[in-house]
N, C-alpha and C. Protein backbone atom coordinates (compact mmCIF):
# COMPACT_ATOMS: atom_id res chain seq x y z
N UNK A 1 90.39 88.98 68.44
CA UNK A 1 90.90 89.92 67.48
C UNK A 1 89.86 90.06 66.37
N UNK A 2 89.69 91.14 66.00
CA UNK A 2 88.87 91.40 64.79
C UNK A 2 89.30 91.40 63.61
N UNK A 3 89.33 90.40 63.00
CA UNK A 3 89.57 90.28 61.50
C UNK A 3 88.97 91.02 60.63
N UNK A 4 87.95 91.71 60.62
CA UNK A 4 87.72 92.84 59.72
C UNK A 4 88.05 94.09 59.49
N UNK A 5 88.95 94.55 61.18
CA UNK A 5 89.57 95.54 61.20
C UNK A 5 90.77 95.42 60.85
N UNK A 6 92.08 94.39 60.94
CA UNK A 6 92.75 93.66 60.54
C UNK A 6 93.34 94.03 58.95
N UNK A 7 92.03 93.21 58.44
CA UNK A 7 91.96 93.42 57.08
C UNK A 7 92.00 94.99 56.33
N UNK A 8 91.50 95.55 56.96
CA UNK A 8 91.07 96.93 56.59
C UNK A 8 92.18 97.39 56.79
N UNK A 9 93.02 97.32 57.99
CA UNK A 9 94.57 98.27 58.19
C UNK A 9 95.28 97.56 57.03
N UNK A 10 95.76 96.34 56.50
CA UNK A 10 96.28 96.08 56.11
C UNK A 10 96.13 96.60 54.27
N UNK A 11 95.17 97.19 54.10
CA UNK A 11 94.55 97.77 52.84
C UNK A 11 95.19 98.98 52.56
N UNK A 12 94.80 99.61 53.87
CA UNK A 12 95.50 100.93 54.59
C UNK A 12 96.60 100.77 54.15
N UNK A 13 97.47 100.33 54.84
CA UNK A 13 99.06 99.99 54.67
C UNK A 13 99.12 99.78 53.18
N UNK A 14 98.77 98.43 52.70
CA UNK A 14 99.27 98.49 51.59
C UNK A 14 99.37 99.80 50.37
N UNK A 15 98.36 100.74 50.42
CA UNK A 15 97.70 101.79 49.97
C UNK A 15 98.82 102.76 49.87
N UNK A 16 99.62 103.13 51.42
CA UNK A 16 100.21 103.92 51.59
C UNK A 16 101.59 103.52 51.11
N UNK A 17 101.93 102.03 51.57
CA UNK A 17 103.47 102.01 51.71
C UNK A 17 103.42 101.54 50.16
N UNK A 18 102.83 100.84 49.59
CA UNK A 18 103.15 100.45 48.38
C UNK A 18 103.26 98.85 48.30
N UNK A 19 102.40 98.03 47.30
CA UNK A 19 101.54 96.67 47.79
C UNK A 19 103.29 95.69 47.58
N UNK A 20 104.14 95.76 47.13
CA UNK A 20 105.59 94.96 47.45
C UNK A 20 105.55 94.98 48.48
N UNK A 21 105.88 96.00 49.35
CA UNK A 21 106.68 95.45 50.64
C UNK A 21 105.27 95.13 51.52
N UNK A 22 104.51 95.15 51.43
CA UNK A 22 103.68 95.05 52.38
C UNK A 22 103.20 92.96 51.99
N UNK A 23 103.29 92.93 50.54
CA UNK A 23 103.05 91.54 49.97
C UNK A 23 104.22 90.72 49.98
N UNK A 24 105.69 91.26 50.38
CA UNK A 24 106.91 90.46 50.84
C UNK A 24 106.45 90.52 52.29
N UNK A 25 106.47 91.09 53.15
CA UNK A 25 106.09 91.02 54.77
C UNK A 25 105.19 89.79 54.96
N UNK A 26 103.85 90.07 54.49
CA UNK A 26 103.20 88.92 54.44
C UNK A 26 103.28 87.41 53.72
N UNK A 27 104.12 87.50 52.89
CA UNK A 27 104.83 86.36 52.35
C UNK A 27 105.05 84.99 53.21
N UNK A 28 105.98 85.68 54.27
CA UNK A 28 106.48 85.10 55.37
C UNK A 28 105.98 84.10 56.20
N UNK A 29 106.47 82.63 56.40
CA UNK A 29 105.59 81.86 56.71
C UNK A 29 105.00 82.12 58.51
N UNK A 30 105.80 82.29 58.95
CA UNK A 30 105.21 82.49 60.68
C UNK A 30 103.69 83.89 60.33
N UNK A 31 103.73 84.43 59.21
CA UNK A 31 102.63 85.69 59.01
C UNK A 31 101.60 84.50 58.70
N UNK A 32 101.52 83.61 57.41
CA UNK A 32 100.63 83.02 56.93
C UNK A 32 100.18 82.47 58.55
N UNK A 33 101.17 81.28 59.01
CA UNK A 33 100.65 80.66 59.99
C UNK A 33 99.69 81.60 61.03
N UNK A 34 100.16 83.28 61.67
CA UNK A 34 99.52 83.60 62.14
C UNK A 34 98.20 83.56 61.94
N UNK A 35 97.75 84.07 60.72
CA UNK A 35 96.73 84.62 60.29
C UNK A 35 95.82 83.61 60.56
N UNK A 36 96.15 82.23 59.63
CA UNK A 36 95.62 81.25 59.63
C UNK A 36 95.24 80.73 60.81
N UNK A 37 95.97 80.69 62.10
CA UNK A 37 95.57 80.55 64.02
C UNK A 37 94.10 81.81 63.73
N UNK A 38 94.23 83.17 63.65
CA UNK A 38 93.84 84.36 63.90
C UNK A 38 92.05 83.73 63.34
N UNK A 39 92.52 83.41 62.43
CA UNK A 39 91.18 83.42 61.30
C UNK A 39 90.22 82.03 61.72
N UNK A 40 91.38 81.10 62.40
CA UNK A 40 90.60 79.96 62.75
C UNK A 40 89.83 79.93 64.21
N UNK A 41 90.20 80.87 64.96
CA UNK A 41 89.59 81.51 66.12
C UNK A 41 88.38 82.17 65.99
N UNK A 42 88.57 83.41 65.11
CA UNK A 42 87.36 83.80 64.92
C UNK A 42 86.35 83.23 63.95
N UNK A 43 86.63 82.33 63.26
CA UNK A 43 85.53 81.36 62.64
C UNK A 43 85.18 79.94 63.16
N UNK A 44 85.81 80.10 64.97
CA UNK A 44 85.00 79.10 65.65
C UNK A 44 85.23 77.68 65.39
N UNK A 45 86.28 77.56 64.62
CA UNK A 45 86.19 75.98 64.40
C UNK A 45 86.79 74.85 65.78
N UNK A 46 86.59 73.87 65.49
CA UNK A 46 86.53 73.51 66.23
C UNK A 46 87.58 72.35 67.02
N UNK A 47 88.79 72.50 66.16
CA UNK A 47 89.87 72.00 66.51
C UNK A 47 90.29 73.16 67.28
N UNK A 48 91.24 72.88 68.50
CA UNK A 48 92.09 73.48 69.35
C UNK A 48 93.43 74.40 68.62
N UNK A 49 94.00 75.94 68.64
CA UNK A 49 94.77 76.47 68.20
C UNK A 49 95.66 76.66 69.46
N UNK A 50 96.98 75.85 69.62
CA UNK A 50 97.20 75.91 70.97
C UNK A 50 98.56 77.34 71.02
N UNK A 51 98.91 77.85 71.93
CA UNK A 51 99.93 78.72 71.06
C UNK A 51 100.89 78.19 72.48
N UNK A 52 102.25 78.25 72.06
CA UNK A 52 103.20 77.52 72.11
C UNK A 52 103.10 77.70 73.50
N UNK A 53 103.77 76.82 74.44
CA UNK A 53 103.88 77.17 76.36
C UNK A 53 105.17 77.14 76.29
N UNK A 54 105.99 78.45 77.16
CA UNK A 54 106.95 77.84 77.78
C UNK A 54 107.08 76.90 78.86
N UNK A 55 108.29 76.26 78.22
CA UNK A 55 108.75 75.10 79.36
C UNK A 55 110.11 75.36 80.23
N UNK A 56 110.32 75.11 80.77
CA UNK A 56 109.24 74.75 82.39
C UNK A 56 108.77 76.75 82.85
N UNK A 57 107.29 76.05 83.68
CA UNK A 57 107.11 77.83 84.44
C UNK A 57 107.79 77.76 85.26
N UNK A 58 107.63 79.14 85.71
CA UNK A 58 108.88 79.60 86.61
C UNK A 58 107.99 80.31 87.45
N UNK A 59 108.24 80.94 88.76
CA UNK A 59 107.47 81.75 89.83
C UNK A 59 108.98 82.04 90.50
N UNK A 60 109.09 83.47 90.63
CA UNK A 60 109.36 84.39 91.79
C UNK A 60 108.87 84.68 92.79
N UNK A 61 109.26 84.40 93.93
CA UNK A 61 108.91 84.64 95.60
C UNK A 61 109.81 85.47 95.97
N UNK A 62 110.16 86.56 96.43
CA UNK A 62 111.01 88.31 97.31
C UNK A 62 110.52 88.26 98.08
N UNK A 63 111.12 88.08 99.00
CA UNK A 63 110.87 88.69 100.38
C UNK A 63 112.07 89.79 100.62
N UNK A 64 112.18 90.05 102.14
CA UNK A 64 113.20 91.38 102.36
C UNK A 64 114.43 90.48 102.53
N UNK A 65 114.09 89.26 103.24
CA UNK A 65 115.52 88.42 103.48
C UNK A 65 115.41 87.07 102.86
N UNK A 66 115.01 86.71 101.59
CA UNK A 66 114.80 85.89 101.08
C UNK A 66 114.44 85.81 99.64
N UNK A 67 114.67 84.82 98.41
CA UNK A 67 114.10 84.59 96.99
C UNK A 67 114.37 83.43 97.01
N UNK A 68 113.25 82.89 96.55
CA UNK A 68 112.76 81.39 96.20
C UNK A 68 112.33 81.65 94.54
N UNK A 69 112.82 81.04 94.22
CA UNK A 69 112.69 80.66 92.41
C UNK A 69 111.79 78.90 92.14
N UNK A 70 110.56 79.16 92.25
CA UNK A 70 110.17 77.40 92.10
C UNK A 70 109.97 77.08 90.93
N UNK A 71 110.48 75.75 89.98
CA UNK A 71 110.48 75.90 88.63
C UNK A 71 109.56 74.46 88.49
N UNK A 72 108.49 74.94 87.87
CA UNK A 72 107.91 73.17 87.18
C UNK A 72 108.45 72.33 86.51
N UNK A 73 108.99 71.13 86.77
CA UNK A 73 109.11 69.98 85.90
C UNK A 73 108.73 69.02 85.81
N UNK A 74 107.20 68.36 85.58
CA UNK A 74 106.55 67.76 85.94
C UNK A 74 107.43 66.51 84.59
N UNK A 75 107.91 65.34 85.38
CA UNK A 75 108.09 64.17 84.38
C UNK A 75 109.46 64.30 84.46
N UNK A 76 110.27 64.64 84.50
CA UNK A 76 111.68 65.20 84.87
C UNK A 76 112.35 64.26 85.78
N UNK A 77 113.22 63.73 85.46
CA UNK A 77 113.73 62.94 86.69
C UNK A 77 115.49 63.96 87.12
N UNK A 78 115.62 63.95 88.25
CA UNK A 78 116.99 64.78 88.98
C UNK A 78 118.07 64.64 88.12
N UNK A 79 118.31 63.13 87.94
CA UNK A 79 119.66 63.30 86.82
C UNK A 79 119.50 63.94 85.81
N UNK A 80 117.96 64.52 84.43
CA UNK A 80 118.09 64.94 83.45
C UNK A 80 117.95 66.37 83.54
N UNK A 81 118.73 66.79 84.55
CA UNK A 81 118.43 67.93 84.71
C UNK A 81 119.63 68.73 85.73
N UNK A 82 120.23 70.08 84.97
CA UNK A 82 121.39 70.72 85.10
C UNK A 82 120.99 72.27 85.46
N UNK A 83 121.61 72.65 86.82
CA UNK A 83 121.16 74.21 87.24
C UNK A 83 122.80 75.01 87.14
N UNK A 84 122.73 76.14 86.58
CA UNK A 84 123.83 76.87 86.22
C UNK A 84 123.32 78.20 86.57
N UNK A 85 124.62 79.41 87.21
CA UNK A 85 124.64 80.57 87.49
C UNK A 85 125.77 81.13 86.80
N UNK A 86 124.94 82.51 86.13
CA UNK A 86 126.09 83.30 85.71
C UNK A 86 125.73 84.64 85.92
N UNK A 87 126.22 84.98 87.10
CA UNK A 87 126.18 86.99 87.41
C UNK A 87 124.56 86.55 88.38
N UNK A 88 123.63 87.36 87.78
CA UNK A 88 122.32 86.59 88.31
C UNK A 88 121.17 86.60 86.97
N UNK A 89 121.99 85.71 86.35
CA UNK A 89 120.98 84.49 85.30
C UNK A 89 121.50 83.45 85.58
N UNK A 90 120.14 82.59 86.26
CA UNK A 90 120.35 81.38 86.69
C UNK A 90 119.55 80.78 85.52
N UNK A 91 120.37 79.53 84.93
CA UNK A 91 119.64 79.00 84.27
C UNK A 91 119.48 77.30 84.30
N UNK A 92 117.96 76.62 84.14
CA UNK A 92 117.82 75.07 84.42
C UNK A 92 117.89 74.76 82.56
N UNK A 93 118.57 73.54 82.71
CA UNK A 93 118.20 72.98 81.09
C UNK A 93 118.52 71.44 81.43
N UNK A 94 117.59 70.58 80.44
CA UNK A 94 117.34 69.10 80.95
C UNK A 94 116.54 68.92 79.59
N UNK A 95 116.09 67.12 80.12
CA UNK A 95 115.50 66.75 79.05
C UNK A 95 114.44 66.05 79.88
N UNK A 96 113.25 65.92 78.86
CA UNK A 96 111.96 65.21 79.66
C UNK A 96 111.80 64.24 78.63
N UNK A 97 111.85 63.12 79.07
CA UNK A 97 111.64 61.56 77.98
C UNK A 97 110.30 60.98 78.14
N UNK A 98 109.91 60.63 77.18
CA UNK A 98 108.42 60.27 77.24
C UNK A 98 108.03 58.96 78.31
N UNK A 99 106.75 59.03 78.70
CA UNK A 99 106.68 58.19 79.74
C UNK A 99 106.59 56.70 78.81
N UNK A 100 106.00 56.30 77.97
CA UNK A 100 106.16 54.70 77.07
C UNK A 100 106.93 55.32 75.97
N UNK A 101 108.21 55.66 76.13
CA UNK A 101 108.50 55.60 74.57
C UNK A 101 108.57 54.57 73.19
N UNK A 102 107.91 52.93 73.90
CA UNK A 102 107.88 52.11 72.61
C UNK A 102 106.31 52.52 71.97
N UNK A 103 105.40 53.69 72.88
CA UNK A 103 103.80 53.42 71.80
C UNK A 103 104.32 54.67 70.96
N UNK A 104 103.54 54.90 70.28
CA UNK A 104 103.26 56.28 69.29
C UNK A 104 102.29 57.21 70.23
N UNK A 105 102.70 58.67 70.39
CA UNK A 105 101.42 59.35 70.69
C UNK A 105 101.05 60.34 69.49
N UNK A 106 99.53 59.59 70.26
CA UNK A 106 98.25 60.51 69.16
C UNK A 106 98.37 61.78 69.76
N UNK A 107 98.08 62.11 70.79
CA UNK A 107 97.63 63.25 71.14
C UNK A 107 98.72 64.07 72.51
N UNK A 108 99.10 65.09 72.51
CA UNK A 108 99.89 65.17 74.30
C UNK A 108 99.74 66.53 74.22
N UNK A 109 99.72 66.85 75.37
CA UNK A 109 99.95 68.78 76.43
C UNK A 109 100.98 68.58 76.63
N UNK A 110 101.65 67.57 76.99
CA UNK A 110 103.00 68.10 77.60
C UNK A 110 103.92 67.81 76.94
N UNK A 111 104.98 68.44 77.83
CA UNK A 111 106.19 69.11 76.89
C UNK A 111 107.02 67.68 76.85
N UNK A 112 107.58 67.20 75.89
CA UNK A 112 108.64 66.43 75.75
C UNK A 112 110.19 66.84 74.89
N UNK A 113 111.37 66.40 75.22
CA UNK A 113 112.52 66.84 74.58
C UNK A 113 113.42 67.74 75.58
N UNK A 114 113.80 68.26 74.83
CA UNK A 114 115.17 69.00 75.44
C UNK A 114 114.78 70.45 75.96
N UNK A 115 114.69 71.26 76.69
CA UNK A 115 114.85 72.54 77.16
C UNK A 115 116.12 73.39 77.84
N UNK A 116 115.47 74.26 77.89
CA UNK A 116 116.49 75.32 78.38
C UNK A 116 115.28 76.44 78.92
N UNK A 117 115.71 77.15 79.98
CA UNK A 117 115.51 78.72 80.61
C UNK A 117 116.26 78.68 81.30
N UNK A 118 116.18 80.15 80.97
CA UNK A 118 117.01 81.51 81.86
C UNK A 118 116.36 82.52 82.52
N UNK A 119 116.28 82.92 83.85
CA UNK A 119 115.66 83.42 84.68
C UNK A 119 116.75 85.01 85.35
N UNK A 120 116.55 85.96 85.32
CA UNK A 120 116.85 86.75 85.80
C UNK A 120 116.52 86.89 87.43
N UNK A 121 117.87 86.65 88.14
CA UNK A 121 117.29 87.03 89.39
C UNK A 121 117.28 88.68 89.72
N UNK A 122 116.78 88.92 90.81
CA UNK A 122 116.82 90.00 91.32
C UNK A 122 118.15 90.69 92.04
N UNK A 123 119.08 89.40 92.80
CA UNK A 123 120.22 90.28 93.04
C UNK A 123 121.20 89.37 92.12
N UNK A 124 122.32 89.76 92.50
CA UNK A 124 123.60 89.13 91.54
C UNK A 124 123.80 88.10 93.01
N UNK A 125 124.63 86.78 92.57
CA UNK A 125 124.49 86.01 94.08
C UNK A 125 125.53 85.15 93.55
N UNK A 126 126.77 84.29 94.15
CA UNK A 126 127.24 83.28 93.59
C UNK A 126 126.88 82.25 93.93
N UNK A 127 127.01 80.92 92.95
CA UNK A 127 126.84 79.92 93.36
C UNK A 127 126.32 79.26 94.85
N UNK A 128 128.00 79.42 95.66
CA UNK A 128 128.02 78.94 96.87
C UNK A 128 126.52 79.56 97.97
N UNK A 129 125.75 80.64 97.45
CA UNK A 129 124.68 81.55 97.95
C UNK A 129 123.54 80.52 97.97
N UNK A 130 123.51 79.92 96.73
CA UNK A 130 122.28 79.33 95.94
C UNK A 130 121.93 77.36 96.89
N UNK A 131 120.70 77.75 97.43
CA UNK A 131 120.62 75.98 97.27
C UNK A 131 119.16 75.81 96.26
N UNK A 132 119.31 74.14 96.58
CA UNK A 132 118.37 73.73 95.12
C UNK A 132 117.87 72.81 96.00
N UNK A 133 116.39 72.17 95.51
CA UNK A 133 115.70 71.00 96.74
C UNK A 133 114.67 70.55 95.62
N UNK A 134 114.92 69.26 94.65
CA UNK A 134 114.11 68.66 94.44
C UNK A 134 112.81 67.93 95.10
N UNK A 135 111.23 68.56 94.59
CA UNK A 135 110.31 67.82 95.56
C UNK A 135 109.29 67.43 94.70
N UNK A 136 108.65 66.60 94.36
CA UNK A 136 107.37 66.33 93.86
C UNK A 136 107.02 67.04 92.55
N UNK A 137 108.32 66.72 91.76
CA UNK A 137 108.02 67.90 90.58
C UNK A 137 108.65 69.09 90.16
N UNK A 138 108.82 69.43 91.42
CA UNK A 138 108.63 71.07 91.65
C UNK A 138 110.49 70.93 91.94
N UNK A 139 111.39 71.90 91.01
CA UNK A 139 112.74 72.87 92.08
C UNK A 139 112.51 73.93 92.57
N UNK A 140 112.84 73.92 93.96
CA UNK A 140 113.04 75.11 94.70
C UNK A 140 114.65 75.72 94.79
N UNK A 141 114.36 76.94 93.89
CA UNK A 141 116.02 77.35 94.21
C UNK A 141 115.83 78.82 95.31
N UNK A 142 116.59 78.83 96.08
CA UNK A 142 116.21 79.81 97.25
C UNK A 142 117.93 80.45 97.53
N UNK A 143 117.55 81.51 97.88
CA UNK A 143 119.04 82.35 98.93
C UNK A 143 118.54 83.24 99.82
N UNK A 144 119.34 83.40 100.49
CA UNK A 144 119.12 84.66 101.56
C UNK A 144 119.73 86.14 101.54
N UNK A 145 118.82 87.24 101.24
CA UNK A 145 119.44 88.05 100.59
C UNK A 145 120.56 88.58 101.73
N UNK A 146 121.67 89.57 101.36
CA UNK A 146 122.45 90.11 102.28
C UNK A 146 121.74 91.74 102.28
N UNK A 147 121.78 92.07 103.29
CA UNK A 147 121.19 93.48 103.59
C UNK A 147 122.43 94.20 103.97
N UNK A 148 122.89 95.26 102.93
CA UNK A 148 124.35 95.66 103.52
C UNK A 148 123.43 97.24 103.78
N UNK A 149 124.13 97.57 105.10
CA UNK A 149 123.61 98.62 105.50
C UNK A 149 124.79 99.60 105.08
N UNK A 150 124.43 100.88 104.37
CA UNK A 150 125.76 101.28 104.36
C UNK A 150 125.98 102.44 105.48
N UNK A 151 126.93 103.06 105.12
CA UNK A 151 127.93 104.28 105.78
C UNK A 151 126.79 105.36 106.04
N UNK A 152 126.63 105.97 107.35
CA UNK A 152 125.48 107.12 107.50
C UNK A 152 127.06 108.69 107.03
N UNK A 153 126.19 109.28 106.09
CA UNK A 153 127.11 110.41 106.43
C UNK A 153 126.47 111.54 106.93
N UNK A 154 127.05 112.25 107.45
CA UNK A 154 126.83 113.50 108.40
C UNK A 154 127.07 114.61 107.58
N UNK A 155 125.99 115.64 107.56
CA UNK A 155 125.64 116.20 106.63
C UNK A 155 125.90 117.49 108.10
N UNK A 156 126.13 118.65 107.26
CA UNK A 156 126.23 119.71 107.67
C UNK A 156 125.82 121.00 107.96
């Protein structure tokens, strides 16, 4: 991002709309924090600006007679972890506990604590449709789609 162009719209703006609302907008702490990520990027420094990951990823697989939903949970053990359907938002939520929780960590990538997602499937499906297969990390939630062929009508 170019911070000099940045700067310049925001001159712009203030110019036009009038420097209050444009100096309440920026007030705002998630604005400061941006800027401050924005500005520390383009001046190269040299600590890491990480911007937030969702947890856990998710991947969609469609086929014509098939959806596989594979969700990452790397550290996750089966019991801390709950799969729910409603209409077709399927959603996983669990908790991931640290691997030594008596040291302190200095430093981590990964996600620890409580989550939640919600995934939109592609068809609407109930429960009884849905299986689930813990493997190496990884849930596989899969169904088989129904192909309803409908009614040919005869046209005249």
């Amino acid at each position: 991002m170019d911070m000099e162009k940045l700067k310049q719209w925001m001159d712009i703006a203030k110019n036009m709309h009038g420097g209050d609302f444009w100096n309440n907008i920026f007030d705002q702490e998630f604005a400061k924090q941006f800027m401050n990520e924005q500005q520390g990027k383009a001046g190269g420094e040299s600590g890491r600006v990480e911007k937030p990951r969702t947890f856990p990823s998710i991947e969609i697989l469609e086929g014509e007679k098939e959806v596989v939903v594979v969700i990452e949970l790397p550290g996750v053990a089966k019991e801390n972890m709950e799969l729910g359907l409603n209409g077709n938002i399927l959603t996983i939520k669990g908790k991931v506990n640290p691997l030594q929780p008596q040291l302190t960590i200095t430093y981590s990538e990964r996600f620890n604590g409580e989550f939640q997602r919600q995934v939109t499937l592609p068809d609407t499906v109930t429960p009884n449709q849905l299986s689930a297969k813990f493997w190496n990390g990884l849930l596989f939630v899969s169904y088989q789609r129904t192909i309803e062929k409908g009614e040919t009508i005869p046209i005249e």
